[in-house]
C-alpha atoms as a PDB file:
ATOM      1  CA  UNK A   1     -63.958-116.084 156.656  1.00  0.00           C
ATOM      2  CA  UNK A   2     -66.322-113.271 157.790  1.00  0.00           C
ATOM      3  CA  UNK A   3     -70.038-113.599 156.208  1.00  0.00           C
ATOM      4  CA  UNK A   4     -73.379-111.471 157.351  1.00  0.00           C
ATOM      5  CA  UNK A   5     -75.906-113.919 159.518  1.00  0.00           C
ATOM      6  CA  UNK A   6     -78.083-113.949 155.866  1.00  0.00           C
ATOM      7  CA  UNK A   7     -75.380-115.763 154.023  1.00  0.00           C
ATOM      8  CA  UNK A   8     -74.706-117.942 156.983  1.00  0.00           C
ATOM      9  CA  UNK A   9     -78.300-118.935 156.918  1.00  0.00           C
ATOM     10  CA  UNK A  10     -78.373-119.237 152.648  1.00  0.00           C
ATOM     11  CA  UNK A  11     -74.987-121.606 153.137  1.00  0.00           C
ATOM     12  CA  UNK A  12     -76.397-123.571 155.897  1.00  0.00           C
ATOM     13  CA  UNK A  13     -79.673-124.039 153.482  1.00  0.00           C
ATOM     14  CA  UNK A  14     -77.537-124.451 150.418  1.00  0.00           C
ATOM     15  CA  UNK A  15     -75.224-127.362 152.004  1.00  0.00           C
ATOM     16  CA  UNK A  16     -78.107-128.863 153.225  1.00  0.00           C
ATOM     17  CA  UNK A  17     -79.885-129.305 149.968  1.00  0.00           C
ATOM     18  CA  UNK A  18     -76.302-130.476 148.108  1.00  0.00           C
ATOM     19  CA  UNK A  19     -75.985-132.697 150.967  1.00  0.00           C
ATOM     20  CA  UNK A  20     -78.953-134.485 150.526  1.00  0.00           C
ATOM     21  CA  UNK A  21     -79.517-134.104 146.441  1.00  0.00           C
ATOM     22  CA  UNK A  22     -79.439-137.747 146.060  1.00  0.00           C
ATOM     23  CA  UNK A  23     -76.202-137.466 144.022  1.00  0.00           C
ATOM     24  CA  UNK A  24     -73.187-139.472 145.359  1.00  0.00           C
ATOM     25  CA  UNK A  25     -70.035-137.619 146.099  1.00  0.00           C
ATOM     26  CA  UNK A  26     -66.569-138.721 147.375  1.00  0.00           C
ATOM     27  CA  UNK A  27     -66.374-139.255 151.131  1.00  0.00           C
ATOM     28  CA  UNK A  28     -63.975-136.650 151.345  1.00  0.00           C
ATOM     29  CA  UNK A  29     -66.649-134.001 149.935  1.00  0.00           C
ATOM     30  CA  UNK A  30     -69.389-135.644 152.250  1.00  0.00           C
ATOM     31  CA  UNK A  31     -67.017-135.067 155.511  1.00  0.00           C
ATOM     32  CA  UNK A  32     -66.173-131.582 154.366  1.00  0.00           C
ATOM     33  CA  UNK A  33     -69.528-130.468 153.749  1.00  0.00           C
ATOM     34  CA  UNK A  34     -70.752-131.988 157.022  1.00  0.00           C
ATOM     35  CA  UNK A  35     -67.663-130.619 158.761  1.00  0.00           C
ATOM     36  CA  UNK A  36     -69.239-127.164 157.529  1.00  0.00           C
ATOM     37  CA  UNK A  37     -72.395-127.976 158.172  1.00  0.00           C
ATOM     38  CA  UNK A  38     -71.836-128.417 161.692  1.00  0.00           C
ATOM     39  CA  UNK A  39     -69.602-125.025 162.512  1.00  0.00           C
ATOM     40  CA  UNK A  40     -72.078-123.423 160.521  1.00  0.00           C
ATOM     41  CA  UNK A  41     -74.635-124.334 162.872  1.00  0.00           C
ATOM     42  CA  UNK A  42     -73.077-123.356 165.507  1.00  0.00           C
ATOM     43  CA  UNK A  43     -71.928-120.077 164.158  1.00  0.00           C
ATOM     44  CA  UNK A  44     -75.859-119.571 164.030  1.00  0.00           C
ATOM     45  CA  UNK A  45     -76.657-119.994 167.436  1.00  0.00           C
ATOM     46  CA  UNK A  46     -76.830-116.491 168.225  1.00  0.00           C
ATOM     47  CA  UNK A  47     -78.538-115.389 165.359  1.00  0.00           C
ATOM     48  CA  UNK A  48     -81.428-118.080 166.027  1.00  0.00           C
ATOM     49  CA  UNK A  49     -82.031-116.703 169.510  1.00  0.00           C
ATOM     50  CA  UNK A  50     -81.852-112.936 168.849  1.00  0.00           C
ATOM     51  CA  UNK A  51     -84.441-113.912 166.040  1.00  0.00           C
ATOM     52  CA  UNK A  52     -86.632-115.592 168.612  1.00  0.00           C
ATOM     53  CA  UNK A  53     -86.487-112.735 170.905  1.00  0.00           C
ATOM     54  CA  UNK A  54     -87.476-110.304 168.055  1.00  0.00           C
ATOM     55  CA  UNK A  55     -90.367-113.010 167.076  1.00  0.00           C
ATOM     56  CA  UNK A  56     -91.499-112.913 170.782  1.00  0.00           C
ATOM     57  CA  UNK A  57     -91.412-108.879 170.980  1.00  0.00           C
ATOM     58  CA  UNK A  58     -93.127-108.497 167.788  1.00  0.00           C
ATOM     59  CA  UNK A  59     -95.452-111.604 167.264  1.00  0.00           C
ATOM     60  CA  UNK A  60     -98.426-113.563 168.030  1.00  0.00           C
ATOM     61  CA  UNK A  61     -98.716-117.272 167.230  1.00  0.00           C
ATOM     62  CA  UNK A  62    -102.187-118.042 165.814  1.00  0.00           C
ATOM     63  CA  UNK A  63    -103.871-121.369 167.094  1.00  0.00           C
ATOM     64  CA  UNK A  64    -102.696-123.299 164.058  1.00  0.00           C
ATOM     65  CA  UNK A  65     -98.956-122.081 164.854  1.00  0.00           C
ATOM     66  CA  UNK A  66     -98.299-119.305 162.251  1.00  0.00           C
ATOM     67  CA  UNK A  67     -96.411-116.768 163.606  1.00  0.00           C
ATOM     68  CA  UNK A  68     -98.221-113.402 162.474  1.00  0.00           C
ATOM     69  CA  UNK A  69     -96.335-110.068 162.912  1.00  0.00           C
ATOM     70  CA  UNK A  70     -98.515-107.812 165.864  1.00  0.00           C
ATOM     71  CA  UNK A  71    -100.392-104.928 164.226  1.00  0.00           C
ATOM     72  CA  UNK A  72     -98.767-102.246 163.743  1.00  0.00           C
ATOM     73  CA  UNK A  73     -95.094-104.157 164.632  1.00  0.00           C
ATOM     74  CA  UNK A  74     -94.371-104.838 160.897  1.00  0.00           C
ATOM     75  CA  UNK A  75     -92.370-102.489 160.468  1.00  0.00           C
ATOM     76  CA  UNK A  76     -90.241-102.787 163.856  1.00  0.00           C
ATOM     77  CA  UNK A  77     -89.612-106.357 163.157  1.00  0.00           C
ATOM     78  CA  UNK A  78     -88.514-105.970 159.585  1.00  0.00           C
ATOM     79  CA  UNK A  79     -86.080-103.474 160.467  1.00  0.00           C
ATOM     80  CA  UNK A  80     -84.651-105.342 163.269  1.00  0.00           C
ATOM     81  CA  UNK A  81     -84.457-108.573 161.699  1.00  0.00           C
ATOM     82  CA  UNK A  82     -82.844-106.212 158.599  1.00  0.00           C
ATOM     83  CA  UNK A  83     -80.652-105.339 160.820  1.00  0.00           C
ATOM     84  CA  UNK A  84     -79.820-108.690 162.311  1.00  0.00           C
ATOM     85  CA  UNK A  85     -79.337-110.430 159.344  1.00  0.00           C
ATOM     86  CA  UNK A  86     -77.268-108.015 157.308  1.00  0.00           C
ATOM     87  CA  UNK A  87     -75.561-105.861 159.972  1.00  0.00           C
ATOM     88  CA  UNK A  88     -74.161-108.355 161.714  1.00  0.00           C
ATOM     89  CA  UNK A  89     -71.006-110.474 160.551  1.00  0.00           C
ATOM     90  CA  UNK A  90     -69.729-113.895 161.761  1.00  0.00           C
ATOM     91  CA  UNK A  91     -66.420-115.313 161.837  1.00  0.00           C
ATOM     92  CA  UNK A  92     -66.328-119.095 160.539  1.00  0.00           C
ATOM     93  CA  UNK A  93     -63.203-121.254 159.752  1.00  0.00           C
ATOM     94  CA  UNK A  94     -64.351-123.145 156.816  1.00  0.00           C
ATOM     95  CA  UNK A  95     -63.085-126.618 155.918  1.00  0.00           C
ATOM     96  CA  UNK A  96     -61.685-126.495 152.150  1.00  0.00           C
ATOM     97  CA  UNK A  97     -61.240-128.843 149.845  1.00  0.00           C
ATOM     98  CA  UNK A  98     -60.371-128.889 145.993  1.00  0.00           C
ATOM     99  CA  UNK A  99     -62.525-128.514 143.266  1.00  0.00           C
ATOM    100  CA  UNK A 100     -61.644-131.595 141.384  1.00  0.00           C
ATOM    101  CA  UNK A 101     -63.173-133.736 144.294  1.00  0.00           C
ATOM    102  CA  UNK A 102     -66.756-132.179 142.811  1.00  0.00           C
ATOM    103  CA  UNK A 103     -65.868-131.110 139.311  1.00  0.00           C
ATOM    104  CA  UNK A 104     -68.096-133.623 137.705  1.00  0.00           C
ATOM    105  CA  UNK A 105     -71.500-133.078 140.352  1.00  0.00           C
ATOM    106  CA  UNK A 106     -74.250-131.755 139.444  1.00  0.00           C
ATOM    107  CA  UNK A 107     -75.249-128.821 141.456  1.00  0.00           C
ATOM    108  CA  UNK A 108     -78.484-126.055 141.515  1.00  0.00           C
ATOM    109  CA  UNK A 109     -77.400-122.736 141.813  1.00  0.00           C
ATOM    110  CA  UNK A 110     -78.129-122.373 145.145  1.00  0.00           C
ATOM    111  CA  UNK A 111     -76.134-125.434 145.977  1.00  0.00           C
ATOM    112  CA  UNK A 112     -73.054-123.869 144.212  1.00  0.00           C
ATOM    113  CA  UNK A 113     -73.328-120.799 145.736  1.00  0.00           C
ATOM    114  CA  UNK A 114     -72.979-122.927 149.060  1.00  0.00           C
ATOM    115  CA  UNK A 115     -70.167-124.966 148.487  1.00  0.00           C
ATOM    116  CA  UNK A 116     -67.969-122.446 146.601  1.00  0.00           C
ATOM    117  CA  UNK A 117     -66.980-120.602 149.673  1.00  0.00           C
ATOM    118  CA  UNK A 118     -65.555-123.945 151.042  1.00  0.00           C
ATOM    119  CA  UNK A 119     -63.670-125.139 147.305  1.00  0.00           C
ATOM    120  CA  UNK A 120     -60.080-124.230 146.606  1.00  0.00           C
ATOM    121  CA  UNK A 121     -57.864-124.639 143.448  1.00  0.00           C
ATOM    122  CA  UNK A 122     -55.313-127.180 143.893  1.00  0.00           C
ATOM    123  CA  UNK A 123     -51.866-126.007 142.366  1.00  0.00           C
ATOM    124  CA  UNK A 124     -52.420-128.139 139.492  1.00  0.00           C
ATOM    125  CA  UNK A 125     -55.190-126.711 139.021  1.00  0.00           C
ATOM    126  CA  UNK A 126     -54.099-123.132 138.817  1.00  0.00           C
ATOM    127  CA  UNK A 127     -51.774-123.766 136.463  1.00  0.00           C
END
């Protein structure tokens, strides 16, 4: 499944949160979304260290450790980091599993936006 770097980083967020809700879910759901989770992660790699290269060219760290864009810079860094997240697609295998494992789970919207891309219709289910 191909996906831009800024809905890798929304599903890594989004998994995270369902993950750790504090609703119980099958052990099947919890291995699949951890499963995810992990190749996710990975998947991000590059996109955490072009970010820190653009945060180095175009930022200062105050004292208190907020990173502040340079003045002037805003505009180069928004652009770049524009680019990076939405010009830019990754390549992820994602681990599937049916929707009847999670039918019944409660979800936010953010959290469902995650986990659909890794939920499939059984054949029972389609019928």
């Amino acid at each position: 499944m191909k996906m831009s770097n800024r809905t890798l980083v929304k599903t890594i967020n989004g998994l995270l949160s369902f993950k750790n809700n504090g609703v119980r879910k099958p052990i099947k759901a919890i291995y699949a979304i951890n499963r995810n989770i992990e190749m996710l992660d990975k998947a991000a790699i590059p996109f955490q260290e072009s970010r820190n290269e653009l945060i180095e060219k175009y930022c200062d760290k105050k004292e208190n450790g907020d990173i502040v864009p340079k003045k002037g810079m805003e505009q180069n860094l928004e652009s770049e980091l524009g680019e990076l997240l939405d010009g830019i697609e990754v390549d992820v295998d994602v681990y599937k599993i049916p929707i009847s494992l999670i039918e019944n789970i409660e979800a936010s919207e953010l959290e469902f936006e995650a986990i659909s891309m890794m939920l499939e219709e059984s054949e029972a289910e389609k019928a």
